[in-house]
Protein backbone atom coordinates (compact mmCIF):
# COMPACT_ATOMS: atom_id res chain seq x y z
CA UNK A 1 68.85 18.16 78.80
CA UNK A 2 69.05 20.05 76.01
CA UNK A 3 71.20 19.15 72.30
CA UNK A 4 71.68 21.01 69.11
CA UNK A 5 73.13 21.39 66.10
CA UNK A 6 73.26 24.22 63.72
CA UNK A 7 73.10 23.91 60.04
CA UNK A 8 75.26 25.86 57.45
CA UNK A 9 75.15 26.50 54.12
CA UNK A 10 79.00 26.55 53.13
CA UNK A 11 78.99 29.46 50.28
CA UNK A 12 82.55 29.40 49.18
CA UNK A 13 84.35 26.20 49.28
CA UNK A 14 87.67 27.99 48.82
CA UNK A 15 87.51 30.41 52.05
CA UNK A 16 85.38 27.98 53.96
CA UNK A 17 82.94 30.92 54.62
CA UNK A 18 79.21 29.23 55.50
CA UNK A 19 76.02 30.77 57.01
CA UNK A 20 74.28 29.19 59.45
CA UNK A 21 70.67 28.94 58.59
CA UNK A 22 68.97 26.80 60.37
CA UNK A 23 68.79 24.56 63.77
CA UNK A 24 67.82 21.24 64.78
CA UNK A 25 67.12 20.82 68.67
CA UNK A 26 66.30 17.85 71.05
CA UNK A 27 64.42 19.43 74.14
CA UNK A 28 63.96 17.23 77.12
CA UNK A 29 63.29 14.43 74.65
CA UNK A 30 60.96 16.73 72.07
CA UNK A 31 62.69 17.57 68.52
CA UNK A 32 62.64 21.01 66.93
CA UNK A 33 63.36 22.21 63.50
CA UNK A 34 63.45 25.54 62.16
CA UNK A 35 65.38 27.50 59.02
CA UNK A 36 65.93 31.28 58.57
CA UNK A 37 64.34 31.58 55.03
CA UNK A 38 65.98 35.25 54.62
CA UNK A 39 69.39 33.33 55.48
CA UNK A 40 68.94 30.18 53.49
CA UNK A 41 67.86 32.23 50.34
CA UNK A 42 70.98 34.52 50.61
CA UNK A 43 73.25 31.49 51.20
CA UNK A 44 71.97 29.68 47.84
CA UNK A 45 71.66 32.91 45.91
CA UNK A 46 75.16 32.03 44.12
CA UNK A 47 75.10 28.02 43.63
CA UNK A 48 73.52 26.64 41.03
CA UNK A 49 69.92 25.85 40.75
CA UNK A 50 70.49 22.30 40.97
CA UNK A 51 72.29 22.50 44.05
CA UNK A 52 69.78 24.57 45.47
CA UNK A 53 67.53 22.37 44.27
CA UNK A 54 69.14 19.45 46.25
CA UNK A 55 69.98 21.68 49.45
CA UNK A 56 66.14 22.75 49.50
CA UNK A 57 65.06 19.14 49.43
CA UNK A 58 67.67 18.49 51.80
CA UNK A 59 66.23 20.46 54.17
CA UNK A 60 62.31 19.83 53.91
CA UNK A 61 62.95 16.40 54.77
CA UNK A 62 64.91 17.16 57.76
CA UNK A 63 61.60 18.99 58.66
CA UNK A 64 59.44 16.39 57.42
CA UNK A 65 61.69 13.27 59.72
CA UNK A 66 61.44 15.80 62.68
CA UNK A 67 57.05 15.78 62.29
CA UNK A 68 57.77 11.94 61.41
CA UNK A 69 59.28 12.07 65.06
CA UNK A 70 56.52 14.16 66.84
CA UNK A 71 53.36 12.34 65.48
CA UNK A 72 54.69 8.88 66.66
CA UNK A 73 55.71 7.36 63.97
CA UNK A 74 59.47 6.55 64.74
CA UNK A 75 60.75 6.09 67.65
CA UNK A 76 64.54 6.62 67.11
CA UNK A 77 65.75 9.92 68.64
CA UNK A 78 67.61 12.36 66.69
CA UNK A 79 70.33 12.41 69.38
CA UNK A 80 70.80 8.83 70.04
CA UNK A 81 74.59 9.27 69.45
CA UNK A 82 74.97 6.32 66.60
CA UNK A 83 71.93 7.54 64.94
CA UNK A 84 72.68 11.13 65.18
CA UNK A 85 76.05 10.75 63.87
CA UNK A 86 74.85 8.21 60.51
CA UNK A 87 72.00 10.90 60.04
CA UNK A 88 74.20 14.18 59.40
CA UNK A 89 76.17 11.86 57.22
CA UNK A 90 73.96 10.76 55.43
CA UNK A 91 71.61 14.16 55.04
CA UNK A 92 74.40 16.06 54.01
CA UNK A 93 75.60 13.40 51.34
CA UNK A 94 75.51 14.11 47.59
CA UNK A 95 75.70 17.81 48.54
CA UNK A 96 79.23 18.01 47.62
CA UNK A 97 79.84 19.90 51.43
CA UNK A 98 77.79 22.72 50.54
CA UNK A 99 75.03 21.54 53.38
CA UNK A 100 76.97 20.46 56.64
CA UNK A 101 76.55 20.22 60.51
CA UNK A 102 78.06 21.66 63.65
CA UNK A 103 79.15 19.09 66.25
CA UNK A 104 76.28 18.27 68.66
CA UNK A 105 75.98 21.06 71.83
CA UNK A 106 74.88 20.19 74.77
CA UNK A 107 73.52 23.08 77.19
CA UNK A 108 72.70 22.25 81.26
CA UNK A 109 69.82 24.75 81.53
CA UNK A 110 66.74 24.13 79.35
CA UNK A 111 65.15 26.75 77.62
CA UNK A 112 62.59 27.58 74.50
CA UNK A 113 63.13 26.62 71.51
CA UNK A 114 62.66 30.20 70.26
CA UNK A 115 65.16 31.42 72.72
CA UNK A 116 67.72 28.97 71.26
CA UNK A 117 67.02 29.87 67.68
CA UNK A 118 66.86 33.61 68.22
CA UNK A 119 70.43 33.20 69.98
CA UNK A 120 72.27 31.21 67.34
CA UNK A 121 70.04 31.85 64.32
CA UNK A 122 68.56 35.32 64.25
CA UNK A 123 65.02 36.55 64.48
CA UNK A 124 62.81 34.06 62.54
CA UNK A 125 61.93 35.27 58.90
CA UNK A 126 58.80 33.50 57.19
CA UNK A 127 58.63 33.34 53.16
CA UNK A 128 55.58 33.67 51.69
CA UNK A 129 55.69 30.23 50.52
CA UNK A 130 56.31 28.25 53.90
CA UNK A 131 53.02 27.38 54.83
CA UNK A 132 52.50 25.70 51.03
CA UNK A 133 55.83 23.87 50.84
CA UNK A 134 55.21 22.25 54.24
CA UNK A 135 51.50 20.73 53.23
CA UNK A 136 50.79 16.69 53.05
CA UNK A 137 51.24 17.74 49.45
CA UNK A 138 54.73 18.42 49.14
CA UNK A 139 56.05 16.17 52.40
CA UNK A 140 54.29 13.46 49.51
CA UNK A 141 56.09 15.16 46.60
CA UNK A 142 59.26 14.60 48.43
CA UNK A 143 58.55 11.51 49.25
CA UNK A 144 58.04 10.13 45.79
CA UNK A 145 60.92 11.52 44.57
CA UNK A 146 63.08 8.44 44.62
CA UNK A 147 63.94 5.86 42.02
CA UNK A 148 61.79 3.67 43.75
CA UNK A 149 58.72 5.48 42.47
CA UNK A 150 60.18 6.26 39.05
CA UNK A 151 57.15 3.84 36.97
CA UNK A 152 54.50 5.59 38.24
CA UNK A 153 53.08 8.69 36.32
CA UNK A 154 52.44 11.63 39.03
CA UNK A 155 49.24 13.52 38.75
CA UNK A 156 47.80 10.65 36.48
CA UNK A 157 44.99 11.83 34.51
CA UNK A 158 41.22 10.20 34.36
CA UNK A 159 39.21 11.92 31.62
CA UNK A 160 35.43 11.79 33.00
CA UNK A 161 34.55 10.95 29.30
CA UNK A 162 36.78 8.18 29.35
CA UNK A 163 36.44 6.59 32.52
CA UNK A 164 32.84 5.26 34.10
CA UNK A 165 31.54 6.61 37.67
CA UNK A 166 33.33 10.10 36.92
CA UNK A 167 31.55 12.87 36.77
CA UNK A 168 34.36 15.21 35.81
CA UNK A 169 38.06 15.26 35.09
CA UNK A 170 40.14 13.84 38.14
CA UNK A 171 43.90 13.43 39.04
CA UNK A 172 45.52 10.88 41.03
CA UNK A 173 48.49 11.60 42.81
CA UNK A 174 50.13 8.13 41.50
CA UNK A 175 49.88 5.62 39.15
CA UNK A 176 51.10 2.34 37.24
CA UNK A 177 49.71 0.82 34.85
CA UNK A 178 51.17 -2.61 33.72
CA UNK A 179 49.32 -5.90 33.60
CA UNK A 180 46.85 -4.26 36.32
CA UNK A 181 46.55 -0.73 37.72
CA UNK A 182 48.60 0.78 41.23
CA UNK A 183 47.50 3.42 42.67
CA UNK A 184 48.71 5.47 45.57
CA UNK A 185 46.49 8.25 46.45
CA UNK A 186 46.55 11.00 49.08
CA UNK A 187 43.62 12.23 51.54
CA UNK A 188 45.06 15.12 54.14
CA UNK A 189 43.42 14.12 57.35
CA UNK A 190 44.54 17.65 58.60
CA UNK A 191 41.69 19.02 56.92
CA UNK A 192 38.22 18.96 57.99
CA UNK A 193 36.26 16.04 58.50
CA UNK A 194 33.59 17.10 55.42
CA UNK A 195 36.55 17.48 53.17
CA UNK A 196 37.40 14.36 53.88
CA UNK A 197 35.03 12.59 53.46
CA UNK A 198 34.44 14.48 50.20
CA UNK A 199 37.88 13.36 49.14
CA UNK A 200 37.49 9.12 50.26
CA UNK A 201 34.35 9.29 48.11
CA UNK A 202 36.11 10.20 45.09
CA UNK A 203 38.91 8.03 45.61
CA UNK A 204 36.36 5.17 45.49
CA UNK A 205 34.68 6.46 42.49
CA UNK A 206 38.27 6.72 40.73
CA UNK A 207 38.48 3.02 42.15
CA UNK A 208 35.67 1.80 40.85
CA UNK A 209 36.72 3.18 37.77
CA UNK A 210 40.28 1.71 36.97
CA UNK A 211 38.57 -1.63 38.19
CA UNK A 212 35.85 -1.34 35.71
CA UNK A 213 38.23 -0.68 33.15
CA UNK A 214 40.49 -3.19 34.17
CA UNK A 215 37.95 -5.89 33.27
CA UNK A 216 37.04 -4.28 30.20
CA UNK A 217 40.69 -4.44 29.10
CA UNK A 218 41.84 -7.80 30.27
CA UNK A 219 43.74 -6.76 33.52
CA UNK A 220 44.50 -8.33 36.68
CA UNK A 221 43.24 -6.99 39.76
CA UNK A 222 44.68 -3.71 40.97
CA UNK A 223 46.53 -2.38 43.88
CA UNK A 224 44.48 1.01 45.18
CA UNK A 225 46.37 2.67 48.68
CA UNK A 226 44.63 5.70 50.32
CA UNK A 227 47.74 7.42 51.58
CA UNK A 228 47.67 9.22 54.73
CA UNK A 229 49.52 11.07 57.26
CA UNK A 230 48.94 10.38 61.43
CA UNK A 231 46.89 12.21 63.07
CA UNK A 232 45.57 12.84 66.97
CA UNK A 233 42.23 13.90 66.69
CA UNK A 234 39.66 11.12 67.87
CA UNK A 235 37.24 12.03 65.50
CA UNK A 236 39.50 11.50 62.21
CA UNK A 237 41.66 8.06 63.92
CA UNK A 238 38.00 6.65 64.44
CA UNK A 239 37.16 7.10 60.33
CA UNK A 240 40.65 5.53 59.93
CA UNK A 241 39.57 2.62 61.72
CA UNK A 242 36.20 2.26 60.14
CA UNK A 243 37.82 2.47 56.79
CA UNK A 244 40.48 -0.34 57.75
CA UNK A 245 37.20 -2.37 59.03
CA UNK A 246 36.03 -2.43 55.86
CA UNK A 247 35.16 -5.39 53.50
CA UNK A 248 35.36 -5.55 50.05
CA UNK A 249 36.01 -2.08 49.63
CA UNK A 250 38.66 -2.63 46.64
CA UNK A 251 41.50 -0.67 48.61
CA UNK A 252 43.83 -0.05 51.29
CA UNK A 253 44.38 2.79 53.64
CA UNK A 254 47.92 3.07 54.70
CA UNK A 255 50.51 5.40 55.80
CA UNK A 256 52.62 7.35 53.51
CA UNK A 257 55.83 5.74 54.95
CA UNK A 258 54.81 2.48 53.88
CA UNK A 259 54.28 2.86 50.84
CA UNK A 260 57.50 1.39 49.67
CA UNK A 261 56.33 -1.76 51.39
CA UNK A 262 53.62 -1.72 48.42
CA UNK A 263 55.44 -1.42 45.21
């Protein structure tokens, strides 16, 4: 069976007028997500930026629990009626109603995805930006973005000048420093297995680092997480597991949603 629910963007709380811009779909069991950029940037054209803001961020991590979904790594189904009915609550919370949901449609016959969004959206209209704001990158960036994570310095600086074992300048996507050092850390494991490993080696030399200066300065042992997304491709799960097999490497490889598990 097929279910579905269309997103709106209400643009005038006083006439009720809303555009529908986007729609989330359960096909025989898979989930599908897709917006109408042309349509979504009309909609927020008039509100103000930080209620576009909010309705953008909204939005990517609807697309970001719907991947969450596909690679495995959640069970729950987004049309499990109890669940389906707390999420569009909850998503569309602290929008003030500007975001909302239709009711859930259910259809007998089974068809595309792109035939469902082409009938109820429109023909699908890419901004140039898509492909950036859907990397590891900003799925992280939204991730973060919670008062959970509000101690830790994004895009923390190491001077090479400053720091021993670096070569050159580096960044690291997250840091803490109190009475010892936490780091969190991204490698994409989307990208190909040289720039991977490229990227694991100089997470160890920025781990070698912080410990070196740790001892220098008197602090306790750090926390160091190599952040990653799933991924299906033998090659890349089998460097995962020879990373986690591992001893005395100094860090932890773990998946971006646990990560809260770690602070």
């Amino acid at each position: 069976m097929t279910f579905f629910t269309l997103l709106y963007i209400r643009t005038n709380r006083f006439s009720e007028e809303k555009i529908a811009v986007a729609i989330l779909a359960n096909i025989e069991g898979i989930p599908y997500f897709e917006k109408d950029e042309s349509k979504l940037n009309f909609a927020l054209k008039n509100l103000s930026p930080d209620m576009r803001k909010l309705v953008k961020k909204g939005i990517r991590l609807m697309d970001f629990d719907v991947n969450k979904i596909r690679r495995g790594e959640t069970s729950l189904s987004f049309f499990d009626p109890p669940y389906a009915k707390r999420m569009l609550k909850e998503i569309s919370q602290g929008k003030r109603g500007v975001l909302c949901y239709s009711e859930l449609y259910e259809l007998e016959k089974v068809i595309s995805f792109d035939k469902l969004f082409a009938k109820y959206i429109g023909t699908k209209s890419v901004s140039p930006s898509k492909t950036k704001t859907n990397t590891f990158k900003a799925r992280f960036k939204d991730y973060i973005d919670t008062q959970k994570f509000a101690q830790f310095a994004v895009n923390y600086k190491l001077k090479a000048n400053s720091y021993p074992f670096i070569y050159r300048d580096m960044t690291i996507d997250l840091c803490r420093k109190s009475n010892y050092f936490t780091v969190f850390h991204t490698v994409d494991f989307s990208k190909s297995i040289q720039t991977i490993q490229t990227h694991i080696s100089r997470f160890r030399l920025i781990v070698q680092s912080l410990q070196q200066v740790s001892q220098e300065e008197g602090l306790g042992t750090g926390r160091y997480y190599m952040v990653y997304e799933s991924t299906s491709a033998r090659e890349k799960m089998e460097l995962i597991k020879a990373i986690r097999a591992e001893k005395n490497m100094g860090y932890k490889i773990i998946r971006m949603t646990e990560m809260k598990d770690y602070v």
